[in-house]
N, C-alpha and C. Protein backbone atom coordinates (compact mmCIF):
# COMPACT_ATOMS: atom_id res chain seq x y z
N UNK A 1 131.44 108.75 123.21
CA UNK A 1 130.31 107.98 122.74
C UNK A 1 130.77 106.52 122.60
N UNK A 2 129.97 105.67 123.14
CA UNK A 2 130.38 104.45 123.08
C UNK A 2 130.20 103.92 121.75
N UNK A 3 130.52 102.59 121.18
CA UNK A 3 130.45 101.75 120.36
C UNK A 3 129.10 101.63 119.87
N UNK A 4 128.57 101.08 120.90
CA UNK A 4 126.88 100.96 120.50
C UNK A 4 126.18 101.77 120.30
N UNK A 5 126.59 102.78 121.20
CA UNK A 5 125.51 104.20 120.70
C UNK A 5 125.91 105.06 119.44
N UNK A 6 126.89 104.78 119.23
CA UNK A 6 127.73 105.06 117.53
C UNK A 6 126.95 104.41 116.58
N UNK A 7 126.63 102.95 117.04
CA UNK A 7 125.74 102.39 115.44
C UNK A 7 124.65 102.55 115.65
N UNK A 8 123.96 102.63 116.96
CA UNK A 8 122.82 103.14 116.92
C UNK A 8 122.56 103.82 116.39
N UNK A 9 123.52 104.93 116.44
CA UNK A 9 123.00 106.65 115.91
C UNK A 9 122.88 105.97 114.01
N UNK A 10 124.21 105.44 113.67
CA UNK A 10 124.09 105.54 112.35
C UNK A 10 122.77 104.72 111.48
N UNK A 11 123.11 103.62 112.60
CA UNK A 11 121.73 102.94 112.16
C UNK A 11 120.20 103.25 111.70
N UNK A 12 119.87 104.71 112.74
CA UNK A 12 118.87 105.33 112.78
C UNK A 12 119.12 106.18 111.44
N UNK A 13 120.05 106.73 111.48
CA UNK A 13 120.29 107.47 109.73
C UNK A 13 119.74 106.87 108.76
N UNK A 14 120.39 105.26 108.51
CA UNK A 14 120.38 104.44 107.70
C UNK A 14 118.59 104.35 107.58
N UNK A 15 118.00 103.98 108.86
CA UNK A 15 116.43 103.57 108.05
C UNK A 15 115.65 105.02 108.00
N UNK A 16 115.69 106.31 108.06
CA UNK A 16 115.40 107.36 108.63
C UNK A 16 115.26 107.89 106.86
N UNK A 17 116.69 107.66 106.10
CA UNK A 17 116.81 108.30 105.26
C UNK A 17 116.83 107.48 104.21
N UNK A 18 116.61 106.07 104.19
CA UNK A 18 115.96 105.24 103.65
C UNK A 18 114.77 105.42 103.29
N UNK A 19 113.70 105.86 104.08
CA UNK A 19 112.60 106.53 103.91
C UNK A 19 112.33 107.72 103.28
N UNK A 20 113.63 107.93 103.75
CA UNK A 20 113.19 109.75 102.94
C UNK A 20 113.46 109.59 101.40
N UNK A 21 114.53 108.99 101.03
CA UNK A 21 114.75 108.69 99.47
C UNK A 21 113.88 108.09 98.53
N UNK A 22 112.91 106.85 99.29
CA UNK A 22 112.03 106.36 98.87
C UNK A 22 110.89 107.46 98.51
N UNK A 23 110.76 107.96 99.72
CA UNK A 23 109.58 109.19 98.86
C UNK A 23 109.93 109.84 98.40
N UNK A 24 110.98 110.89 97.88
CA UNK A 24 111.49 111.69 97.32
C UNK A 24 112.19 111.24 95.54
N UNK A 25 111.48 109.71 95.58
CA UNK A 25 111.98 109.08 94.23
C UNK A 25 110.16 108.52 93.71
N UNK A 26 109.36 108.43 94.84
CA UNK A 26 107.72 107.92 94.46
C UNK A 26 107.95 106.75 94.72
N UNK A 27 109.08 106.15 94.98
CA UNK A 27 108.38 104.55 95.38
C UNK A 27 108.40 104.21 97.09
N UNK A 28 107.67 103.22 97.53
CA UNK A 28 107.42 102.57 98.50
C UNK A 28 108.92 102.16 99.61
N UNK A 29 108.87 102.82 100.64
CA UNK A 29 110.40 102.51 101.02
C UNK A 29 109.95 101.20 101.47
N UNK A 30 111.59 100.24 101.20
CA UNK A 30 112.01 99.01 101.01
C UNK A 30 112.02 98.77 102.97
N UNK A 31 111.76 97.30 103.43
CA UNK A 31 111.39 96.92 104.30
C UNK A 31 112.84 96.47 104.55
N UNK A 32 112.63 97.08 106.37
CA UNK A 32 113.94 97.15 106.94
C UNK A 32 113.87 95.89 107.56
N UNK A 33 114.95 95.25 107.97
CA UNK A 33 114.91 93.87 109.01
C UNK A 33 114.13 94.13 110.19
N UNK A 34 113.71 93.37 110.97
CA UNK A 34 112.80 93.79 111.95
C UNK A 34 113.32 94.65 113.41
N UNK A 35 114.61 94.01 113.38
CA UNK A 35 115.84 94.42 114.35
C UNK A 35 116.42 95.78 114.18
N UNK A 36 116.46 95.68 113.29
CA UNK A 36 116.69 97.48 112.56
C UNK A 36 115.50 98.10 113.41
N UNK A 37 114.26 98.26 112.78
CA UNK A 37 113.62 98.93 112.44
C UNK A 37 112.98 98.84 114.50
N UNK A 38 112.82 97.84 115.24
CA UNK A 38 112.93 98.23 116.37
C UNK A 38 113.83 98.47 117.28
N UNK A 39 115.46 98.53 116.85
CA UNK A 39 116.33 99.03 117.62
C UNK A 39 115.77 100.91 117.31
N UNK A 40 115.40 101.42 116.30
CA UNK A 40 115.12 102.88 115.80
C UNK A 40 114.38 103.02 116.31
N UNK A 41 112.88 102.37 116.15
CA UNK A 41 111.71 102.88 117.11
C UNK A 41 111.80 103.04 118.33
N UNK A 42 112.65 102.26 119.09
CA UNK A 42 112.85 102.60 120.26
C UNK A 42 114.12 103.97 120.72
N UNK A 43 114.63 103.96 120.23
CA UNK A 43 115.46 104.90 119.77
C UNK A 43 114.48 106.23 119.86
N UNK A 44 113.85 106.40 118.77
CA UNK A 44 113.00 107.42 118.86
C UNK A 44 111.95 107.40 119.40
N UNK A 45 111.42 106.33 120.08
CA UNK A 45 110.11 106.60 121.51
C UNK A 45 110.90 107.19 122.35
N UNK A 46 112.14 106.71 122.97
CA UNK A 46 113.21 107.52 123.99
C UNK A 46 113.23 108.81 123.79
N UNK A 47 113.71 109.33 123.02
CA UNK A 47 113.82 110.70 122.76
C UNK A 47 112.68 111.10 122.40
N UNK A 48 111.32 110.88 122.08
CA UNK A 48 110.20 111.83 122.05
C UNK A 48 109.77 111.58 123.46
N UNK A 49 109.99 110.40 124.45
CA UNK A 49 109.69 110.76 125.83
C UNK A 49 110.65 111.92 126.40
N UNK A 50 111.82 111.96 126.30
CA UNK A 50 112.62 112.98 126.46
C UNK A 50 112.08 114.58 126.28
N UNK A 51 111.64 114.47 125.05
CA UNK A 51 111.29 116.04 124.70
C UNK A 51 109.74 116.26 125.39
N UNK A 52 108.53 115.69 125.20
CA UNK A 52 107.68 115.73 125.52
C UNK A 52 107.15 115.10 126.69
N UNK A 53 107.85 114.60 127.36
CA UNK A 53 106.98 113.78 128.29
C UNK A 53 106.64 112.54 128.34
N UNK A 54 106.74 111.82 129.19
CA UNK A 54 105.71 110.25 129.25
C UNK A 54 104.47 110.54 128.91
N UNK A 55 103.70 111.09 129.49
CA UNK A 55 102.30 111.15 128.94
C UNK A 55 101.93 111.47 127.75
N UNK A 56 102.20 112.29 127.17
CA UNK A 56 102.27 112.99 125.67
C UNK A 56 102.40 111.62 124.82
N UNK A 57 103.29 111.00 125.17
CA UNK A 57 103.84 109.82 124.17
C UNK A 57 102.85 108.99 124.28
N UNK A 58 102.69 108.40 125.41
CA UNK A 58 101.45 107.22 125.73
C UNK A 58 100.18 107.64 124.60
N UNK A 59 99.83 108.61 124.77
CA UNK A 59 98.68 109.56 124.99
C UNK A 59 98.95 109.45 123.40
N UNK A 60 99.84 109.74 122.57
CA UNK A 60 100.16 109.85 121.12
C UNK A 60 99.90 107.70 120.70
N UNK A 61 100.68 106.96 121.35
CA UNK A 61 100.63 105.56 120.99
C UNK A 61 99.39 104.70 120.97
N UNK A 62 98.29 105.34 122.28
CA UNK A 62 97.52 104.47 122.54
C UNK A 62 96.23 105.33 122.44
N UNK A 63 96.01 106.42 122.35
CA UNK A 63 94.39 107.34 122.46
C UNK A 63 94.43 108.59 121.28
N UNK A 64 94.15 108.02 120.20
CA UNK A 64 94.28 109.48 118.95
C UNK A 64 93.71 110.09 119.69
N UNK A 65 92.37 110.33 120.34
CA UNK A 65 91.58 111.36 120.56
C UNK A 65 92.27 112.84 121.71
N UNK A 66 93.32 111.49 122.55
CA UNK A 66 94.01 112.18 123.38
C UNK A 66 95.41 113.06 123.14
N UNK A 67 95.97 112.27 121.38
CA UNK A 67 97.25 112.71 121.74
C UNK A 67 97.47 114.24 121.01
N UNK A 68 98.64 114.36 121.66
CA UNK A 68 99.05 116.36 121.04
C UNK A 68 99.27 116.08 119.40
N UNK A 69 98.88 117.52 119.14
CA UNK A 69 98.83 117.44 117.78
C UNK A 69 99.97 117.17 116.92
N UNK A 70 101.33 117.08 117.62
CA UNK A 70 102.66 116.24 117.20
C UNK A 70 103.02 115.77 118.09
N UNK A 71 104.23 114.49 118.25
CA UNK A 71 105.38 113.86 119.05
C UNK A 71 106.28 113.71 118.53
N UNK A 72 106.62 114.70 117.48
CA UNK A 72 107.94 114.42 116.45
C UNK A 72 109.10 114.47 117.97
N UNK A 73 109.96 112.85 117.53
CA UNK A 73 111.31 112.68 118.46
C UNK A 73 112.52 113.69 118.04
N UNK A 74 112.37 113.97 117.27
CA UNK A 74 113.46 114.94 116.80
C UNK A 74 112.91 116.43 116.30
């Protein structure tokens, strides 16, 4: 595993479970840098295209009416 894909991964931990603590305490999770938070999203659009498909994903981003009833990336 390279360098980058090492902090990637951790990085994604970091705002992933940032979130999760925030709700699991009732308050509002704390706002990630913007760089963070779209190095992750993309991160996890990749891998829910991975599992499901290009279309599925589109279809989830851009048409509620169209998309599957989940696109969980993980």
């Amino acid at each position: 595993m390279s360098l980058g894909d090492f902090l990637t991964t951790r990085l994604m931990e970091i705002v992933v479970h940032n979130d999760d603590l925030a709700v699991s305490v009732g308050i509002p999770t704390p706002e990630m840098p913007a760089r963070a938070f779209e190095t992750v999203a993309d991160l996890l659009t990749r891998m829910a295209v991975r599992r499901h498909g290009p279309t599925a994903v589109l279809r989830a981003l851009s048409r509620a009416e169209r998309a599957p009833e989940t696109i969980a990336a993980i």
